[in-house]
N, C-alpha and C. Protein backbone atom coordinates (compact mmCIF):
# COMPACT_ATOMS: atom_id res chain seq x y z
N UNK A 1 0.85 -1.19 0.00
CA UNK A 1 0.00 0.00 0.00
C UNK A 1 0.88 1.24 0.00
N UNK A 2 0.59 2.34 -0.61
CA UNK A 2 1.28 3.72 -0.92
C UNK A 2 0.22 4.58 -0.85
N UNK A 3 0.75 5.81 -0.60
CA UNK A 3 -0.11 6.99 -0.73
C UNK A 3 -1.28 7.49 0.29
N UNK A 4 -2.75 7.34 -0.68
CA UNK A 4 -3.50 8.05 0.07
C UNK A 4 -3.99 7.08 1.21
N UNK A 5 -4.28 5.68 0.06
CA UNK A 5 -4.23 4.28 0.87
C UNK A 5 -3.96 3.92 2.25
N UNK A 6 -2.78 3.79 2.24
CA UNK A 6 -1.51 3.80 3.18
C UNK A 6 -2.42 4.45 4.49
N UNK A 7 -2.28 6.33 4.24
CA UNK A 7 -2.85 6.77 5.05
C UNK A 7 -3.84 6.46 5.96
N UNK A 8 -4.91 6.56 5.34
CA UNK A 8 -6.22 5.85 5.76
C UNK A 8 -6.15 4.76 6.94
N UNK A 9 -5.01 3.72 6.59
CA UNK A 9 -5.35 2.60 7.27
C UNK A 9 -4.28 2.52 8.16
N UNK A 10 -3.19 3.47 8.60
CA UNK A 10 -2.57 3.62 9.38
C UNK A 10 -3.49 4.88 10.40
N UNK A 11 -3.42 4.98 11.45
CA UNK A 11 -3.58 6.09 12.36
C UNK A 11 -2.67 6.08 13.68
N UNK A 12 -1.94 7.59 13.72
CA UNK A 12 -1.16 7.51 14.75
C UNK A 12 -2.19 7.93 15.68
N UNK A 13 -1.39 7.48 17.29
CA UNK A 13 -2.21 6.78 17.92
C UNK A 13 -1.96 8.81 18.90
N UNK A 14 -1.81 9.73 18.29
CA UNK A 14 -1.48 11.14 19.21
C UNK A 14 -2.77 11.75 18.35
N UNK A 15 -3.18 11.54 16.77
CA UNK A 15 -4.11 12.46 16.19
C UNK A 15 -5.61 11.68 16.64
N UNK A 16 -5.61 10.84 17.90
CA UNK A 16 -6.77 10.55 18.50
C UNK A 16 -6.81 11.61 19.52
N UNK A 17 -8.24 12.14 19.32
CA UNK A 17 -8.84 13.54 20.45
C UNK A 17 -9.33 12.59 21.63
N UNK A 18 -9.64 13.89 22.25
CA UNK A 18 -11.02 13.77 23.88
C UNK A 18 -11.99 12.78 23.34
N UNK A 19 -12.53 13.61 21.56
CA UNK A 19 -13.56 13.03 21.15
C UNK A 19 -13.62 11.81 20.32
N UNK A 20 -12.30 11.36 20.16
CA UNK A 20 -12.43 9.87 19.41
C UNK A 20 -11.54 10.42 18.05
N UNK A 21 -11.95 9.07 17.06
CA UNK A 21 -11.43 9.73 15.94
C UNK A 21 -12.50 8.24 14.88
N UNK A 22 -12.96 9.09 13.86
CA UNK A 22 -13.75 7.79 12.92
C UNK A 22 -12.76 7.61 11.29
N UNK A 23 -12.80 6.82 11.27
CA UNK A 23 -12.31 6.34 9.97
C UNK A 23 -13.56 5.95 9.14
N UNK A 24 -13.76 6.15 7.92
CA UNK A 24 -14.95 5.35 7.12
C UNK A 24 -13.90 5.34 5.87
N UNK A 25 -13.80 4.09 5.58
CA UNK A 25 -12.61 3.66 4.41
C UNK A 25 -13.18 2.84 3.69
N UNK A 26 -12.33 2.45 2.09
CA UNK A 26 -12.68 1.52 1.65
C UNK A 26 -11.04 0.58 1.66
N UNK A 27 -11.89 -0.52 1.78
CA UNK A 27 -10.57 -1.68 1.87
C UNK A 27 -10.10 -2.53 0.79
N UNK A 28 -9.21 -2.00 -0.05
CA UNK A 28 -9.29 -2.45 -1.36
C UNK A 28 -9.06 -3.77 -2.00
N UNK A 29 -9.24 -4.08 -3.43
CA UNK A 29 -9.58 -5.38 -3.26
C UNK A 29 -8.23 -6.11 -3.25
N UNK A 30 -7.15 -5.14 -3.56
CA UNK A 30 -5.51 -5.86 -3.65
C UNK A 30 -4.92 -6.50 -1.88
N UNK A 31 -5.61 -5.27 -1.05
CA UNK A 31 -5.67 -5.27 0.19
C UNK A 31 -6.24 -6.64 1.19
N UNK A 32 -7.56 -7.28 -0.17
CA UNK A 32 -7.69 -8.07 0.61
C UNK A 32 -7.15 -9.51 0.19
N UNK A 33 -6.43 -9.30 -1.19
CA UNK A 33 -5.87 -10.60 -1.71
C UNK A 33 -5.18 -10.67 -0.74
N UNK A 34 -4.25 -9.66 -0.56
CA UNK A 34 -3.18 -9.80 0.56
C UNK A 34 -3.71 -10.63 1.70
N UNK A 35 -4.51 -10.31 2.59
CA UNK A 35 -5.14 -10.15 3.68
C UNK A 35 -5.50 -11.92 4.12
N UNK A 36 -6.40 -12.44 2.87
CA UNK A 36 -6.62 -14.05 2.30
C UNK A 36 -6.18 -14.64 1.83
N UNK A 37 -4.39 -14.72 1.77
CA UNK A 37 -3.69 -15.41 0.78
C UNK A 37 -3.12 -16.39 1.90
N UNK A 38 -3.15 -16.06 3.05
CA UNK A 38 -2.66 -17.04 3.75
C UNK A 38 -3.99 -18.40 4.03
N UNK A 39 -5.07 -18.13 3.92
CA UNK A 39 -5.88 -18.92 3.49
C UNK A 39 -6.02 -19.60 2.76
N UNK A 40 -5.99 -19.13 1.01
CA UNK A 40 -5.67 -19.41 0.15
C UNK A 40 -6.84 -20.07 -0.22
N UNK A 41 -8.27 -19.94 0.57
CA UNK A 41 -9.53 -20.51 -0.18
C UNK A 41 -10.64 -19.22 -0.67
N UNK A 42 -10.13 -18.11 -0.14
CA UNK A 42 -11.26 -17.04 -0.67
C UNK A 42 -10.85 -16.00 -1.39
N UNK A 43 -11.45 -15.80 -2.36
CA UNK A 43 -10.74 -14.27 -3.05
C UNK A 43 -11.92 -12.89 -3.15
N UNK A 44 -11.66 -12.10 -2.98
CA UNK A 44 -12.29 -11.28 -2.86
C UNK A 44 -13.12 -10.61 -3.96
N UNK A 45 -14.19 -10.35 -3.96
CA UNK A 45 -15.39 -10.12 -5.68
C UNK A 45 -15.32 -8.38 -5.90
N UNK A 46 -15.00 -7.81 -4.51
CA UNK A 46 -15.04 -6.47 -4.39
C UNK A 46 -14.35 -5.90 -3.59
N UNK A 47 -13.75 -4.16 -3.36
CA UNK A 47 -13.06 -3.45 -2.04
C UNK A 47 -14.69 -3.76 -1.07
N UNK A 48 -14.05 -3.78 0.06
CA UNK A 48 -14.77 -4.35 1.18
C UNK A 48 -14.57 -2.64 2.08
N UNK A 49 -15.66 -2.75 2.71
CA UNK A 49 -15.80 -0.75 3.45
C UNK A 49 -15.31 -1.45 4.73
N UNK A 50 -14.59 0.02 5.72
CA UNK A 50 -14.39 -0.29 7.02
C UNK A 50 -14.88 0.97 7.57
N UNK A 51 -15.67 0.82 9.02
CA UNK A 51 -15.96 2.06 9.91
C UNK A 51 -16.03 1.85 11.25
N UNK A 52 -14.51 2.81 11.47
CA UNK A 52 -14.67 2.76 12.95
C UNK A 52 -14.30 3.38 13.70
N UNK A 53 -14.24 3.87 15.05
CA UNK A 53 -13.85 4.59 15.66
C UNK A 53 -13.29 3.94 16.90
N UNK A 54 -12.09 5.39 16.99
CA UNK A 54 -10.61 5.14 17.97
C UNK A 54 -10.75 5.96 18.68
N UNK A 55 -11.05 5.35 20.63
CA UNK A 55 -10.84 6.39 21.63
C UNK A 55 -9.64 6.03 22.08
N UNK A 56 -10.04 7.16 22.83
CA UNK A 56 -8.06 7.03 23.57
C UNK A 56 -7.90 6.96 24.94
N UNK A 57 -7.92 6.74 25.90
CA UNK A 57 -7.56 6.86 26.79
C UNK A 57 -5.65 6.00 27.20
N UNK A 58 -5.15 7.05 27.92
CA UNK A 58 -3.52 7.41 28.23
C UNK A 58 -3.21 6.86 26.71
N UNK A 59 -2.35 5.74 26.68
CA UNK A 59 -1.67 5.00 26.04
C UNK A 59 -2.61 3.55 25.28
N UNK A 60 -3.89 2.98 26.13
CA UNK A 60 -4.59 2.20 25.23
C UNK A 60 -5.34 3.16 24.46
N UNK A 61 -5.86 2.44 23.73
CA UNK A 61 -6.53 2.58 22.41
C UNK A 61 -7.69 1.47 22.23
N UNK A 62 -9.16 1.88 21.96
CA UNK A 62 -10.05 1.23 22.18
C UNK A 62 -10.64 1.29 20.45
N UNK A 63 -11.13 0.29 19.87
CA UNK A 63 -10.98 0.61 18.65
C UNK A 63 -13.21 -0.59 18.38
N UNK A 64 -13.77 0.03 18.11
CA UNK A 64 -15.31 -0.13 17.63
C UNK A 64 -15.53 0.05 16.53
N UNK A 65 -15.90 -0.60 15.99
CA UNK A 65 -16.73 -0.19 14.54
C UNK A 65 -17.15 -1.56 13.42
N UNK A 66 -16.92 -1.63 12.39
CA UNK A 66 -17.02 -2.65 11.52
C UNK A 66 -16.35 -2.60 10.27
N UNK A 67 -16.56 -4.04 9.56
CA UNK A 67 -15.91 -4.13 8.37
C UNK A 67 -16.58 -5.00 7.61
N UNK A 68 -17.01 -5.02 6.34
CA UNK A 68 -18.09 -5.17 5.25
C UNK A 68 -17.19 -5.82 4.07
N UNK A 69 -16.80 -7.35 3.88
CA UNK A 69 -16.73 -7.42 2.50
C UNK A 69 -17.60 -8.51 2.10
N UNK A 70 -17.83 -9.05 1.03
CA UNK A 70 -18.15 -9.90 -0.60
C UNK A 70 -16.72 -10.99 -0.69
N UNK A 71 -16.94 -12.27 -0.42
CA UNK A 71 -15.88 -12.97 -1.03
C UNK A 71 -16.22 -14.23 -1.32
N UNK A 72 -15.33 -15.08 -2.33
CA UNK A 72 -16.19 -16.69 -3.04
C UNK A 72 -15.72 -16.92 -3.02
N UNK A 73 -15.53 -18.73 -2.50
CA UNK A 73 -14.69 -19.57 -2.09
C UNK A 73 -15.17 -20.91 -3.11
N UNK A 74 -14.69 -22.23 -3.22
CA UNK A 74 -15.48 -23.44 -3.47
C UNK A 74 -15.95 -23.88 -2.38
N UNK A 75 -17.11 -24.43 -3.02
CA UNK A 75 -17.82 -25.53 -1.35
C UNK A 75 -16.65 -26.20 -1.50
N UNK A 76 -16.37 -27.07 -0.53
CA UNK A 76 -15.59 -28.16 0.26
C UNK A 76 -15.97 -29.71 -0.05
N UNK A 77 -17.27 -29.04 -0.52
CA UNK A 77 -17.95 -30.54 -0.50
C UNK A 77 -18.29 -30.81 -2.05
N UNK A 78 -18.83 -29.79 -2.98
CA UNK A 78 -19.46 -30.19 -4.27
C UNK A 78 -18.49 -29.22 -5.24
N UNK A 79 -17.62 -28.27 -4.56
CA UNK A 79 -16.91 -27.22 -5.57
C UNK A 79 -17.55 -26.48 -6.25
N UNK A 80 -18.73 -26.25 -5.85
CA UNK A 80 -19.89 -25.59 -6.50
C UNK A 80 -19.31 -23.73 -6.24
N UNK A 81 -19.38 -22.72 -6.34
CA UNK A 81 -19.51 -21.34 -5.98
C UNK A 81 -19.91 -21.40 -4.45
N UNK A 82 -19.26 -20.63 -3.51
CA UNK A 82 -19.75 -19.98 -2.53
C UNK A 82 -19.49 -18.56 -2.09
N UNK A 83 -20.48 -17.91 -1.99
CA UNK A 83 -20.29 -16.37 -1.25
C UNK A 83 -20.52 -16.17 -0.33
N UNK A 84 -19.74 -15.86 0.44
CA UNK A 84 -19.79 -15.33 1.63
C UNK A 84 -19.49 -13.55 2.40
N UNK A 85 -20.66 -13.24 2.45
CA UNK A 85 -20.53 -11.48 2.82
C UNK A 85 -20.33 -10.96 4.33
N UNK A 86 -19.79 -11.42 5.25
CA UNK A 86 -19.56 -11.36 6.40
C UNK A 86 -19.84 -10.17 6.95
N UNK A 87 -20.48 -9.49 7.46
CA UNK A 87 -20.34 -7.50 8.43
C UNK A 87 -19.25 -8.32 9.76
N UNK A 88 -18.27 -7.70 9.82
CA UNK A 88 -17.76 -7.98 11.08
C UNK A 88 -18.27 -6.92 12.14
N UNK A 89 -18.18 -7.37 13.39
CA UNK A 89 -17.70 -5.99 14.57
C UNK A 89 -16.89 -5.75 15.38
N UNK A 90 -15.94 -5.06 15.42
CA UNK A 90 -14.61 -5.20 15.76
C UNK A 90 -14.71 -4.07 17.01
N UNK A 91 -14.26 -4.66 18.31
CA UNK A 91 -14.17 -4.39 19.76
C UNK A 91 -12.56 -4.92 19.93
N UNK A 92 -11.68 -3.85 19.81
CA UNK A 92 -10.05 -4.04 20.23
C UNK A 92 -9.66 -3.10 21.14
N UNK A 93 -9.36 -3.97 22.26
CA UNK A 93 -7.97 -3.39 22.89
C UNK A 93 -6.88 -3.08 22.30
N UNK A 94 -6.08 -2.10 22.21
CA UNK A 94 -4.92 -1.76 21.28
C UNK A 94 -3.97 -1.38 22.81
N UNK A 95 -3.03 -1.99 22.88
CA UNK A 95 -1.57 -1.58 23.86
C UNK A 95 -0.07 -1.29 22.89
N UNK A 96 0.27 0.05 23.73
CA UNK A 96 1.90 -0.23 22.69
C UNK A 96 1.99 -1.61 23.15
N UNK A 97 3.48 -1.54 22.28
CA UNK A 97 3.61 -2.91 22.01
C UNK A 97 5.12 -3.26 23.64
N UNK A 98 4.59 -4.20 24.24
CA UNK A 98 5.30 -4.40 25.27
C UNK A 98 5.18 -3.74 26.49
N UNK A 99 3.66 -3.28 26.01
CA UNK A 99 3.23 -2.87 27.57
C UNK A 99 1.79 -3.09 28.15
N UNK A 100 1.65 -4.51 27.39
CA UNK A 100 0.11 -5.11 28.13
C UNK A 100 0.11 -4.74 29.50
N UNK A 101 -1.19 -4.11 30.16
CA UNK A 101 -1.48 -4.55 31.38
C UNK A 101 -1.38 -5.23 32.51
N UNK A 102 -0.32 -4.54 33.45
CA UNK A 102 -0.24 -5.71 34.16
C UNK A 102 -1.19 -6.78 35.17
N UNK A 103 -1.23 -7.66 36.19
CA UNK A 103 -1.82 -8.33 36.62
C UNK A 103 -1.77 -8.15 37.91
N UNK A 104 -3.01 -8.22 38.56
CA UNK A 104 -2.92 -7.68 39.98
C UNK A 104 -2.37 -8.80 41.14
N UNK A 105 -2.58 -8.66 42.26
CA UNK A 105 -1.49 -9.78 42.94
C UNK A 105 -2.63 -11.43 42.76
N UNK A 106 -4.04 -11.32 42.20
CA UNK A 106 -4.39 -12.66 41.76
C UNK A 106 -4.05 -13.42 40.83
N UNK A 107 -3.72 -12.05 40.01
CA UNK A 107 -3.61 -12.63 38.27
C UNK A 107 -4.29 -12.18 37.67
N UNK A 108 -5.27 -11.35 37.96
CA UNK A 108 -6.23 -10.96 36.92
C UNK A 108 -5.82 -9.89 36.81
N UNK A 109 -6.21 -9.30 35.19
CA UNK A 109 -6.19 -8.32 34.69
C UNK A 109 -7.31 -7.68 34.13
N UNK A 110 -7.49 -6.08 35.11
CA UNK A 110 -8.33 -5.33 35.13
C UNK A 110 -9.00 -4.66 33.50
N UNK A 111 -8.30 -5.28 32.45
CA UNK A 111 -8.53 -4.86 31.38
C UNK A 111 -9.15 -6.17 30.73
N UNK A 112 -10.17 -6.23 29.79
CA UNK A 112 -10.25 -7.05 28.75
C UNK A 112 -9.76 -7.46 28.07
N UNK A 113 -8.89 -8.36 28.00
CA UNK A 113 -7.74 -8.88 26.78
C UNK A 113 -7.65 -10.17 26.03
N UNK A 114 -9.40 -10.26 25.69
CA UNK A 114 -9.90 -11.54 25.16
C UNK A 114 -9.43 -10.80 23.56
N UNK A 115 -10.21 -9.46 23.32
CA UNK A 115 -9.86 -8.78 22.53
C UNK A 115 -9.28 -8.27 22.16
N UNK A 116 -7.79 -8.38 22.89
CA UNK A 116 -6.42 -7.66 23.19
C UNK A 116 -5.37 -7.78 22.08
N UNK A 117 -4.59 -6.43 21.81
CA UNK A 117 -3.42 -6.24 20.42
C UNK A 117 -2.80 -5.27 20.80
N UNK A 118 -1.70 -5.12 20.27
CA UNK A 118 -0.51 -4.45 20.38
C UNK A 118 -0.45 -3.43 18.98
N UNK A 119 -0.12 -2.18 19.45
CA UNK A 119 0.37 -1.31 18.20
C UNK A 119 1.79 -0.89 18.43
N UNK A 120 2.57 -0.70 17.45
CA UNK A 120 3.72 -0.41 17.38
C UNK A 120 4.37 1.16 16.63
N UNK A 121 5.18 2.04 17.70
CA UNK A 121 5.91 3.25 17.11
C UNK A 121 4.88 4.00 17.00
N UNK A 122 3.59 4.05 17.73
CA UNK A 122 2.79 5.36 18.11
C UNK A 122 1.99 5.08 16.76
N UNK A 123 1.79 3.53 15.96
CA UNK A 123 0.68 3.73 14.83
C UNK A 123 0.15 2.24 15.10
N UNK A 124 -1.29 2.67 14.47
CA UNK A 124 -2.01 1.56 14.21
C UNK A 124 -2.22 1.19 13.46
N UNK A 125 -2.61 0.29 12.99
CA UNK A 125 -2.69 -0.52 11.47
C UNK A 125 -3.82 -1.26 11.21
N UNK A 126 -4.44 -0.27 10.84
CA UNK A 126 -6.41 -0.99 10.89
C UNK A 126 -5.85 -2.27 9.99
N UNK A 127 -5.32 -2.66 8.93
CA UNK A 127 -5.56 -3.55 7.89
C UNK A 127 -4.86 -4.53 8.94
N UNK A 128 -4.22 -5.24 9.75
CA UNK A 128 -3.75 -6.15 10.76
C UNK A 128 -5.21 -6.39 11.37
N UNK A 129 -5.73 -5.41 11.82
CA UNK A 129 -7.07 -5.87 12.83
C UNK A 129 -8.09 -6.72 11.73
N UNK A 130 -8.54 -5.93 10.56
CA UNK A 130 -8.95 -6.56 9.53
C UNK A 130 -8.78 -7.56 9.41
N UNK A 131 -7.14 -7.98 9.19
CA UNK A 131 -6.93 -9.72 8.77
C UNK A 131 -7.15 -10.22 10.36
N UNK A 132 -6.75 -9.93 11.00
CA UNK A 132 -7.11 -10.73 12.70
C UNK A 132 -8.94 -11.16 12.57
N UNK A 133 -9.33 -10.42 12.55
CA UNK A 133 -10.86 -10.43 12.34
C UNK A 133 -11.61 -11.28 11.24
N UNK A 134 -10.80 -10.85 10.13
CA UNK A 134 -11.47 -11.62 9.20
C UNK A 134 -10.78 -13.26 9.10
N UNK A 135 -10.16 -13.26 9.48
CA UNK A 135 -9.35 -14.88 9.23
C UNK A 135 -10.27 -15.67 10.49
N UNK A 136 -10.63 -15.38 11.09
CA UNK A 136 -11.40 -16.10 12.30
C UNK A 136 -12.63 -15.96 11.74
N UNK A 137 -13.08 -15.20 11.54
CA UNK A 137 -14.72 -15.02 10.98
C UNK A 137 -14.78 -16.26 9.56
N UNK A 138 -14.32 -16.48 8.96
CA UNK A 138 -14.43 -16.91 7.55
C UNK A 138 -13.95 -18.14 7.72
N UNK A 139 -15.09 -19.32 7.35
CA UNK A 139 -15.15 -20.83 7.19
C UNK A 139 -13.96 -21.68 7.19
N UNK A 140 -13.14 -22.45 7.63
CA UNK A 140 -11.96 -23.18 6.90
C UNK A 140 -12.63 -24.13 5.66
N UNK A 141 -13.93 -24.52 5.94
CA UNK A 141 -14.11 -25.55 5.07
C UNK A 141 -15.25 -24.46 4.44
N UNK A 142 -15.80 -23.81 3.65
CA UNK A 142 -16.81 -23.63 2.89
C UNK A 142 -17.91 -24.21 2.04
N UNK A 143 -19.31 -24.33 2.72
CA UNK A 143 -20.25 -25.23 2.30
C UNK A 143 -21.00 -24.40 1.36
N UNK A 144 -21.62 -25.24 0.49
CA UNK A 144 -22.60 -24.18 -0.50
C UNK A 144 -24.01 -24.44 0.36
N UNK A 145 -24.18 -25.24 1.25
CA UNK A 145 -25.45 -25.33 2.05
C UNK A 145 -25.56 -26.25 3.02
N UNK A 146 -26.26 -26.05 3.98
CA UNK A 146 -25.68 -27.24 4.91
C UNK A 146 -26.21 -29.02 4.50
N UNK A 147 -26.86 -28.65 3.76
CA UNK A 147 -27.04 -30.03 3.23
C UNK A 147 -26.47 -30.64 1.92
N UNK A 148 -25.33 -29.69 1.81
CA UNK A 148 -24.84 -30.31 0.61
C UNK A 148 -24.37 -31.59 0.27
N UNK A 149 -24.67 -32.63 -0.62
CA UNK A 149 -24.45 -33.74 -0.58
C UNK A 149 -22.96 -34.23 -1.31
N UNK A 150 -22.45 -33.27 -2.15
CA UNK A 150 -20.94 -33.23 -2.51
C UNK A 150 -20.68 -34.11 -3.68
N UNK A 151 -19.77 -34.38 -3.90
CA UNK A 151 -19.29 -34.81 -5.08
C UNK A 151 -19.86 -36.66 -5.01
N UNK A 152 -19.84 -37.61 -6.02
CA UNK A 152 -19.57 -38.69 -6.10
C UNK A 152 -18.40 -39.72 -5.78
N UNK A 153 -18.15 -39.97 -5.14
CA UNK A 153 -16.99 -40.87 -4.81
C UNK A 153 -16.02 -41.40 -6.09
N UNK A 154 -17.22 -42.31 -6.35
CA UNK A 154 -16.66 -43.06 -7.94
C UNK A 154 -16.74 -42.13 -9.37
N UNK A 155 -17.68 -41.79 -9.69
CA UNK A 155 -18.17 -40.53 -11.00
C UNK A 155 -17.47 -39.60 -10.83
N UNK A 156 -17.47 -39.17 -9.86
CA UNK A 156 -17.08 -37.55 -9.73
C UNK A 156 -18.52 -36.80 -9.81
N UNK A 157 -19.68 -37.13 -10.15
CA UNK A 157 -21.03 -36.46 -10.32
C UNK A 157 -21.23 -35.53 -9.18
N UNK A 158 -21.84 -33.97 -9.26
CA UNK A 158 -22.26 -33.59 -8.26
C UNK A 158 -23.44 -34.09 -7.97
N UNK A 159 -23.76 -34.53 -6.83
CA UNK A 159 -24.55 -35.14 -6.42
C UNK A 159 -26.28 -34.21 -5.87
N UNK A 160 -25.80 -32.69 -5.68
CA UNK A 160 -26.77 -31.73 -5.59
C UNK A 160 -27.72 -31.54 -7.02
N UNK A 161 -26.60 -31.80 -8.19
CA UNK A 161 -27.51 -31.46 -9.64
C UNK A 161 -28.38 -33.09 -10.40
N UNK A 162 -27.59 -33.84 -10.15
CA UNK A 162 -27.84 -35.11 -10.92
C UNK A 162 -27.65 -36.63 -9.58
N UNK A 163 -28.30 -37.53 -9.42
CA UNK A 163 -28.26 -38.63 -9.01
C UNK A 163 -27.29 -39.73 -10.06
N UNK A 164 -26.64 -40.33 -9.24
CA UNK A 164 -25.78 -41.20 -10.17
C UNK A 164 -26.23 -42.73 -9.65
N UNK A 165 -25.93 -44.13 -10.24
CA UNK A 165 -25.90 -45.16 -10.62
C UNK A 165 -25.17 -45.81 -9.50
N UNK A 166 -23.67 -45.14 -9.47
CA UNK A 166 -22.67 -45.86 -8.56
C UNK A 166 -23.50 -46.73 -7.43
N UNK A 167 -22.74 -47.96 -7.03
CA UNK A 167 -23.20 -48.81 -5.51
C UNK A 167 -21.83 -47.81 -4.88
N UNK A 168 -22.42 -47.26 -3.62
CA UNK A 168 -21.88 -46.51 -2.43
C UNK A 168 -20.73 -47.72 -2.47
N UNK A 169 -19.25 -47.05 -1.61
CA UNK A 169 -18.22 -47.53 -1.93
C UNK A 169 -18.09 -47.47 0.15
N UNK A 170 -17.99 -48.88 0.83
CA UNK A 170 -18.14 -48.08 2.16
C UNK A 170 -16.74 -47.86 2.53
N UNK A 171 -16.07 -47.50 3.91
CA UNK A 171 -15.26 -46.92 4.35
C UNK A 171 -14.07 -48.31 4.88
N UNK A 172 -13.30 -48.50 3.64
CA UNK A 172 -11.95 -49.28 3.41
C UNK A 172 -11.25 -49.56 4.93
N UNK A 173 -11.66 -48.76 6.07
CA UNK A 173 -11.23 -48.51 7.30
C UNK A 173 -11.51 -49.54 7.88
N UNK A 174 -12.95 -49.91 7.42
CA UNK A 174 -13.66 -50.93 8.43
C UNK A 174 -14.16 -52.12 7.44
N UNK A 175 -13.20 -52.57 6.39
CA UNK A 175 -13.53 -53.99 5.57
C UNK A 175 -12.96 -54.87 6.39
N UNK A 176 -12.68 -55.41 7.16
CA UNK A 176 -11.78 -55.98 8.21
C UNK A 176 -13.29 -56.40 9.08
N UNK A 177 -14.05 -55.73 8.91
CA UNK A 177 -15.15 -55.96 10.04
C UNK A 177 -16.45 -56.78 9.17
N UNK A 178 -16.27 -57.03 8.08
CA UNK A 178 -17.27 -57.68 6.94
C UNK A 178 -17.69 -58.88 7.66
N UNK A 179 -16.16 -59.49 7.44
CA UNK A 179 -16.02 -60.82 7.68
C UNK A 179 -16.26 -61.71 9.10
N UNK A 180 -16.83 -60.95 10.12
CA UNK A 180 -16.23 -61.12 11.64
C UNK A 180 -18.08 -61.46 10.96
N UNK A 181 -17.80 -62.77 12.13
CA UNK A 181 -18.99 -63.32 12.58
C UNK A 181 -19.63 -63.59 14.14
N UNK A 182 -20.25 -62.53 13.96
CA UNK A 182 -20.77 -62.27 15.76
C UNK A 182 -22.03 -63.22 16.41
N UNK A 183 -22.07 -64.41 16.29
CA UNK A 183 -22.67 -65.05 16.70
C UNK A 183 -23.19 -64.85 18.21
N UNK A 184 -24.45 -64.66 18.87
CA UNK A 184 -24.58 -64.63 20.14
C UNK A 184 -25.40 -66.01 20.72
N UNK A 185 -24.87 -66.36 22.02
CA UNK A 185 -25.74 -67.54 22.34
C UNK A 185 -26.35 -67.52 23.09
């Protein structure tokens, strides 16, 4: 990212006021190849919007708002198209970096840090929270429905568009168990 880009999705963490500070951005779509490549099952159809706002108090940074994209994956099961449009809502703790909160003499810490992140050199980096957010939100396996019935074993047929012929092939795991004769007396 360069330029105006760049800007946008960095905020130093001093041009946050008394009164907050809002970002309303768009998150572009190169931004989010980046973002899903470590996935490597979704690509993005469109720039995805972000809006949110940064209070400040001392040194944390409390960060609310959301993030909006469009992205298509294959089902898992039939390879059919899937879209998935997620709204996230993003509730972050932001700490410089190496100075989480400490812990009182129980152990607990008076701060929330289920939601807890680190910013570094007085900036933040909305597009990090983005991928934090969106990589948890978004399927590992992607279904086109929950009843999808998936491919054919033997054919390859999708099994959602057309019925196939094949005799079911059962699970090679347990042919060992055909033969066992369980007689009871």
């Amino acid at each position: 990212m360069t330029g105006i880009a760049e800007r946008k999705m960095r905020i130093e963490v001093d041009e946050i006021g008394a009164e907050g500070h809002c970002v309303e951005t768009t998150v572009s779509k190169e931004d989010l190849i980046a973002i899903l490549a470590m996935q490597g099952i979704y690509r993005p159809t469109a720039p995805g919007s972000l809006q949110v706002k940064l209070f400040r108090a001392d040194e944390m940074v409390y960060i609310q708002g959301q993030v909006e994209v469009e992205v298509q994956a294959q089902c898992s099961r039939c390879l059919d198209g899937v879209t998935e449009n997620p709204t996230l809502s993003l509730r972050v703790n932001m700490f410089p970096e190496g100075q989480l909160p400490a812990s009182d003499a129980d152990g607990e810490v008076k701060v929330d840090m289920s939601d807890g992140a680190t910013y570094r050199n007085g900036e933040i980096d909305l597009i990090e929270i983005v991928r934090d957010e969106l990589v948890l939100e978004l399927p590992t396996n992607p279904v086109c429905r929950k009843s999808c019935a998936g491919l054919c074993a033997e054919c390859g047929n999708n099994l959602n568009h057309e019925a196939c012929s094949c005799t079911p092939v059962g699970d090679i795991r347990w042919a060992g168990l055909r033969n066992l004769d369980l007689k009871v007396d």
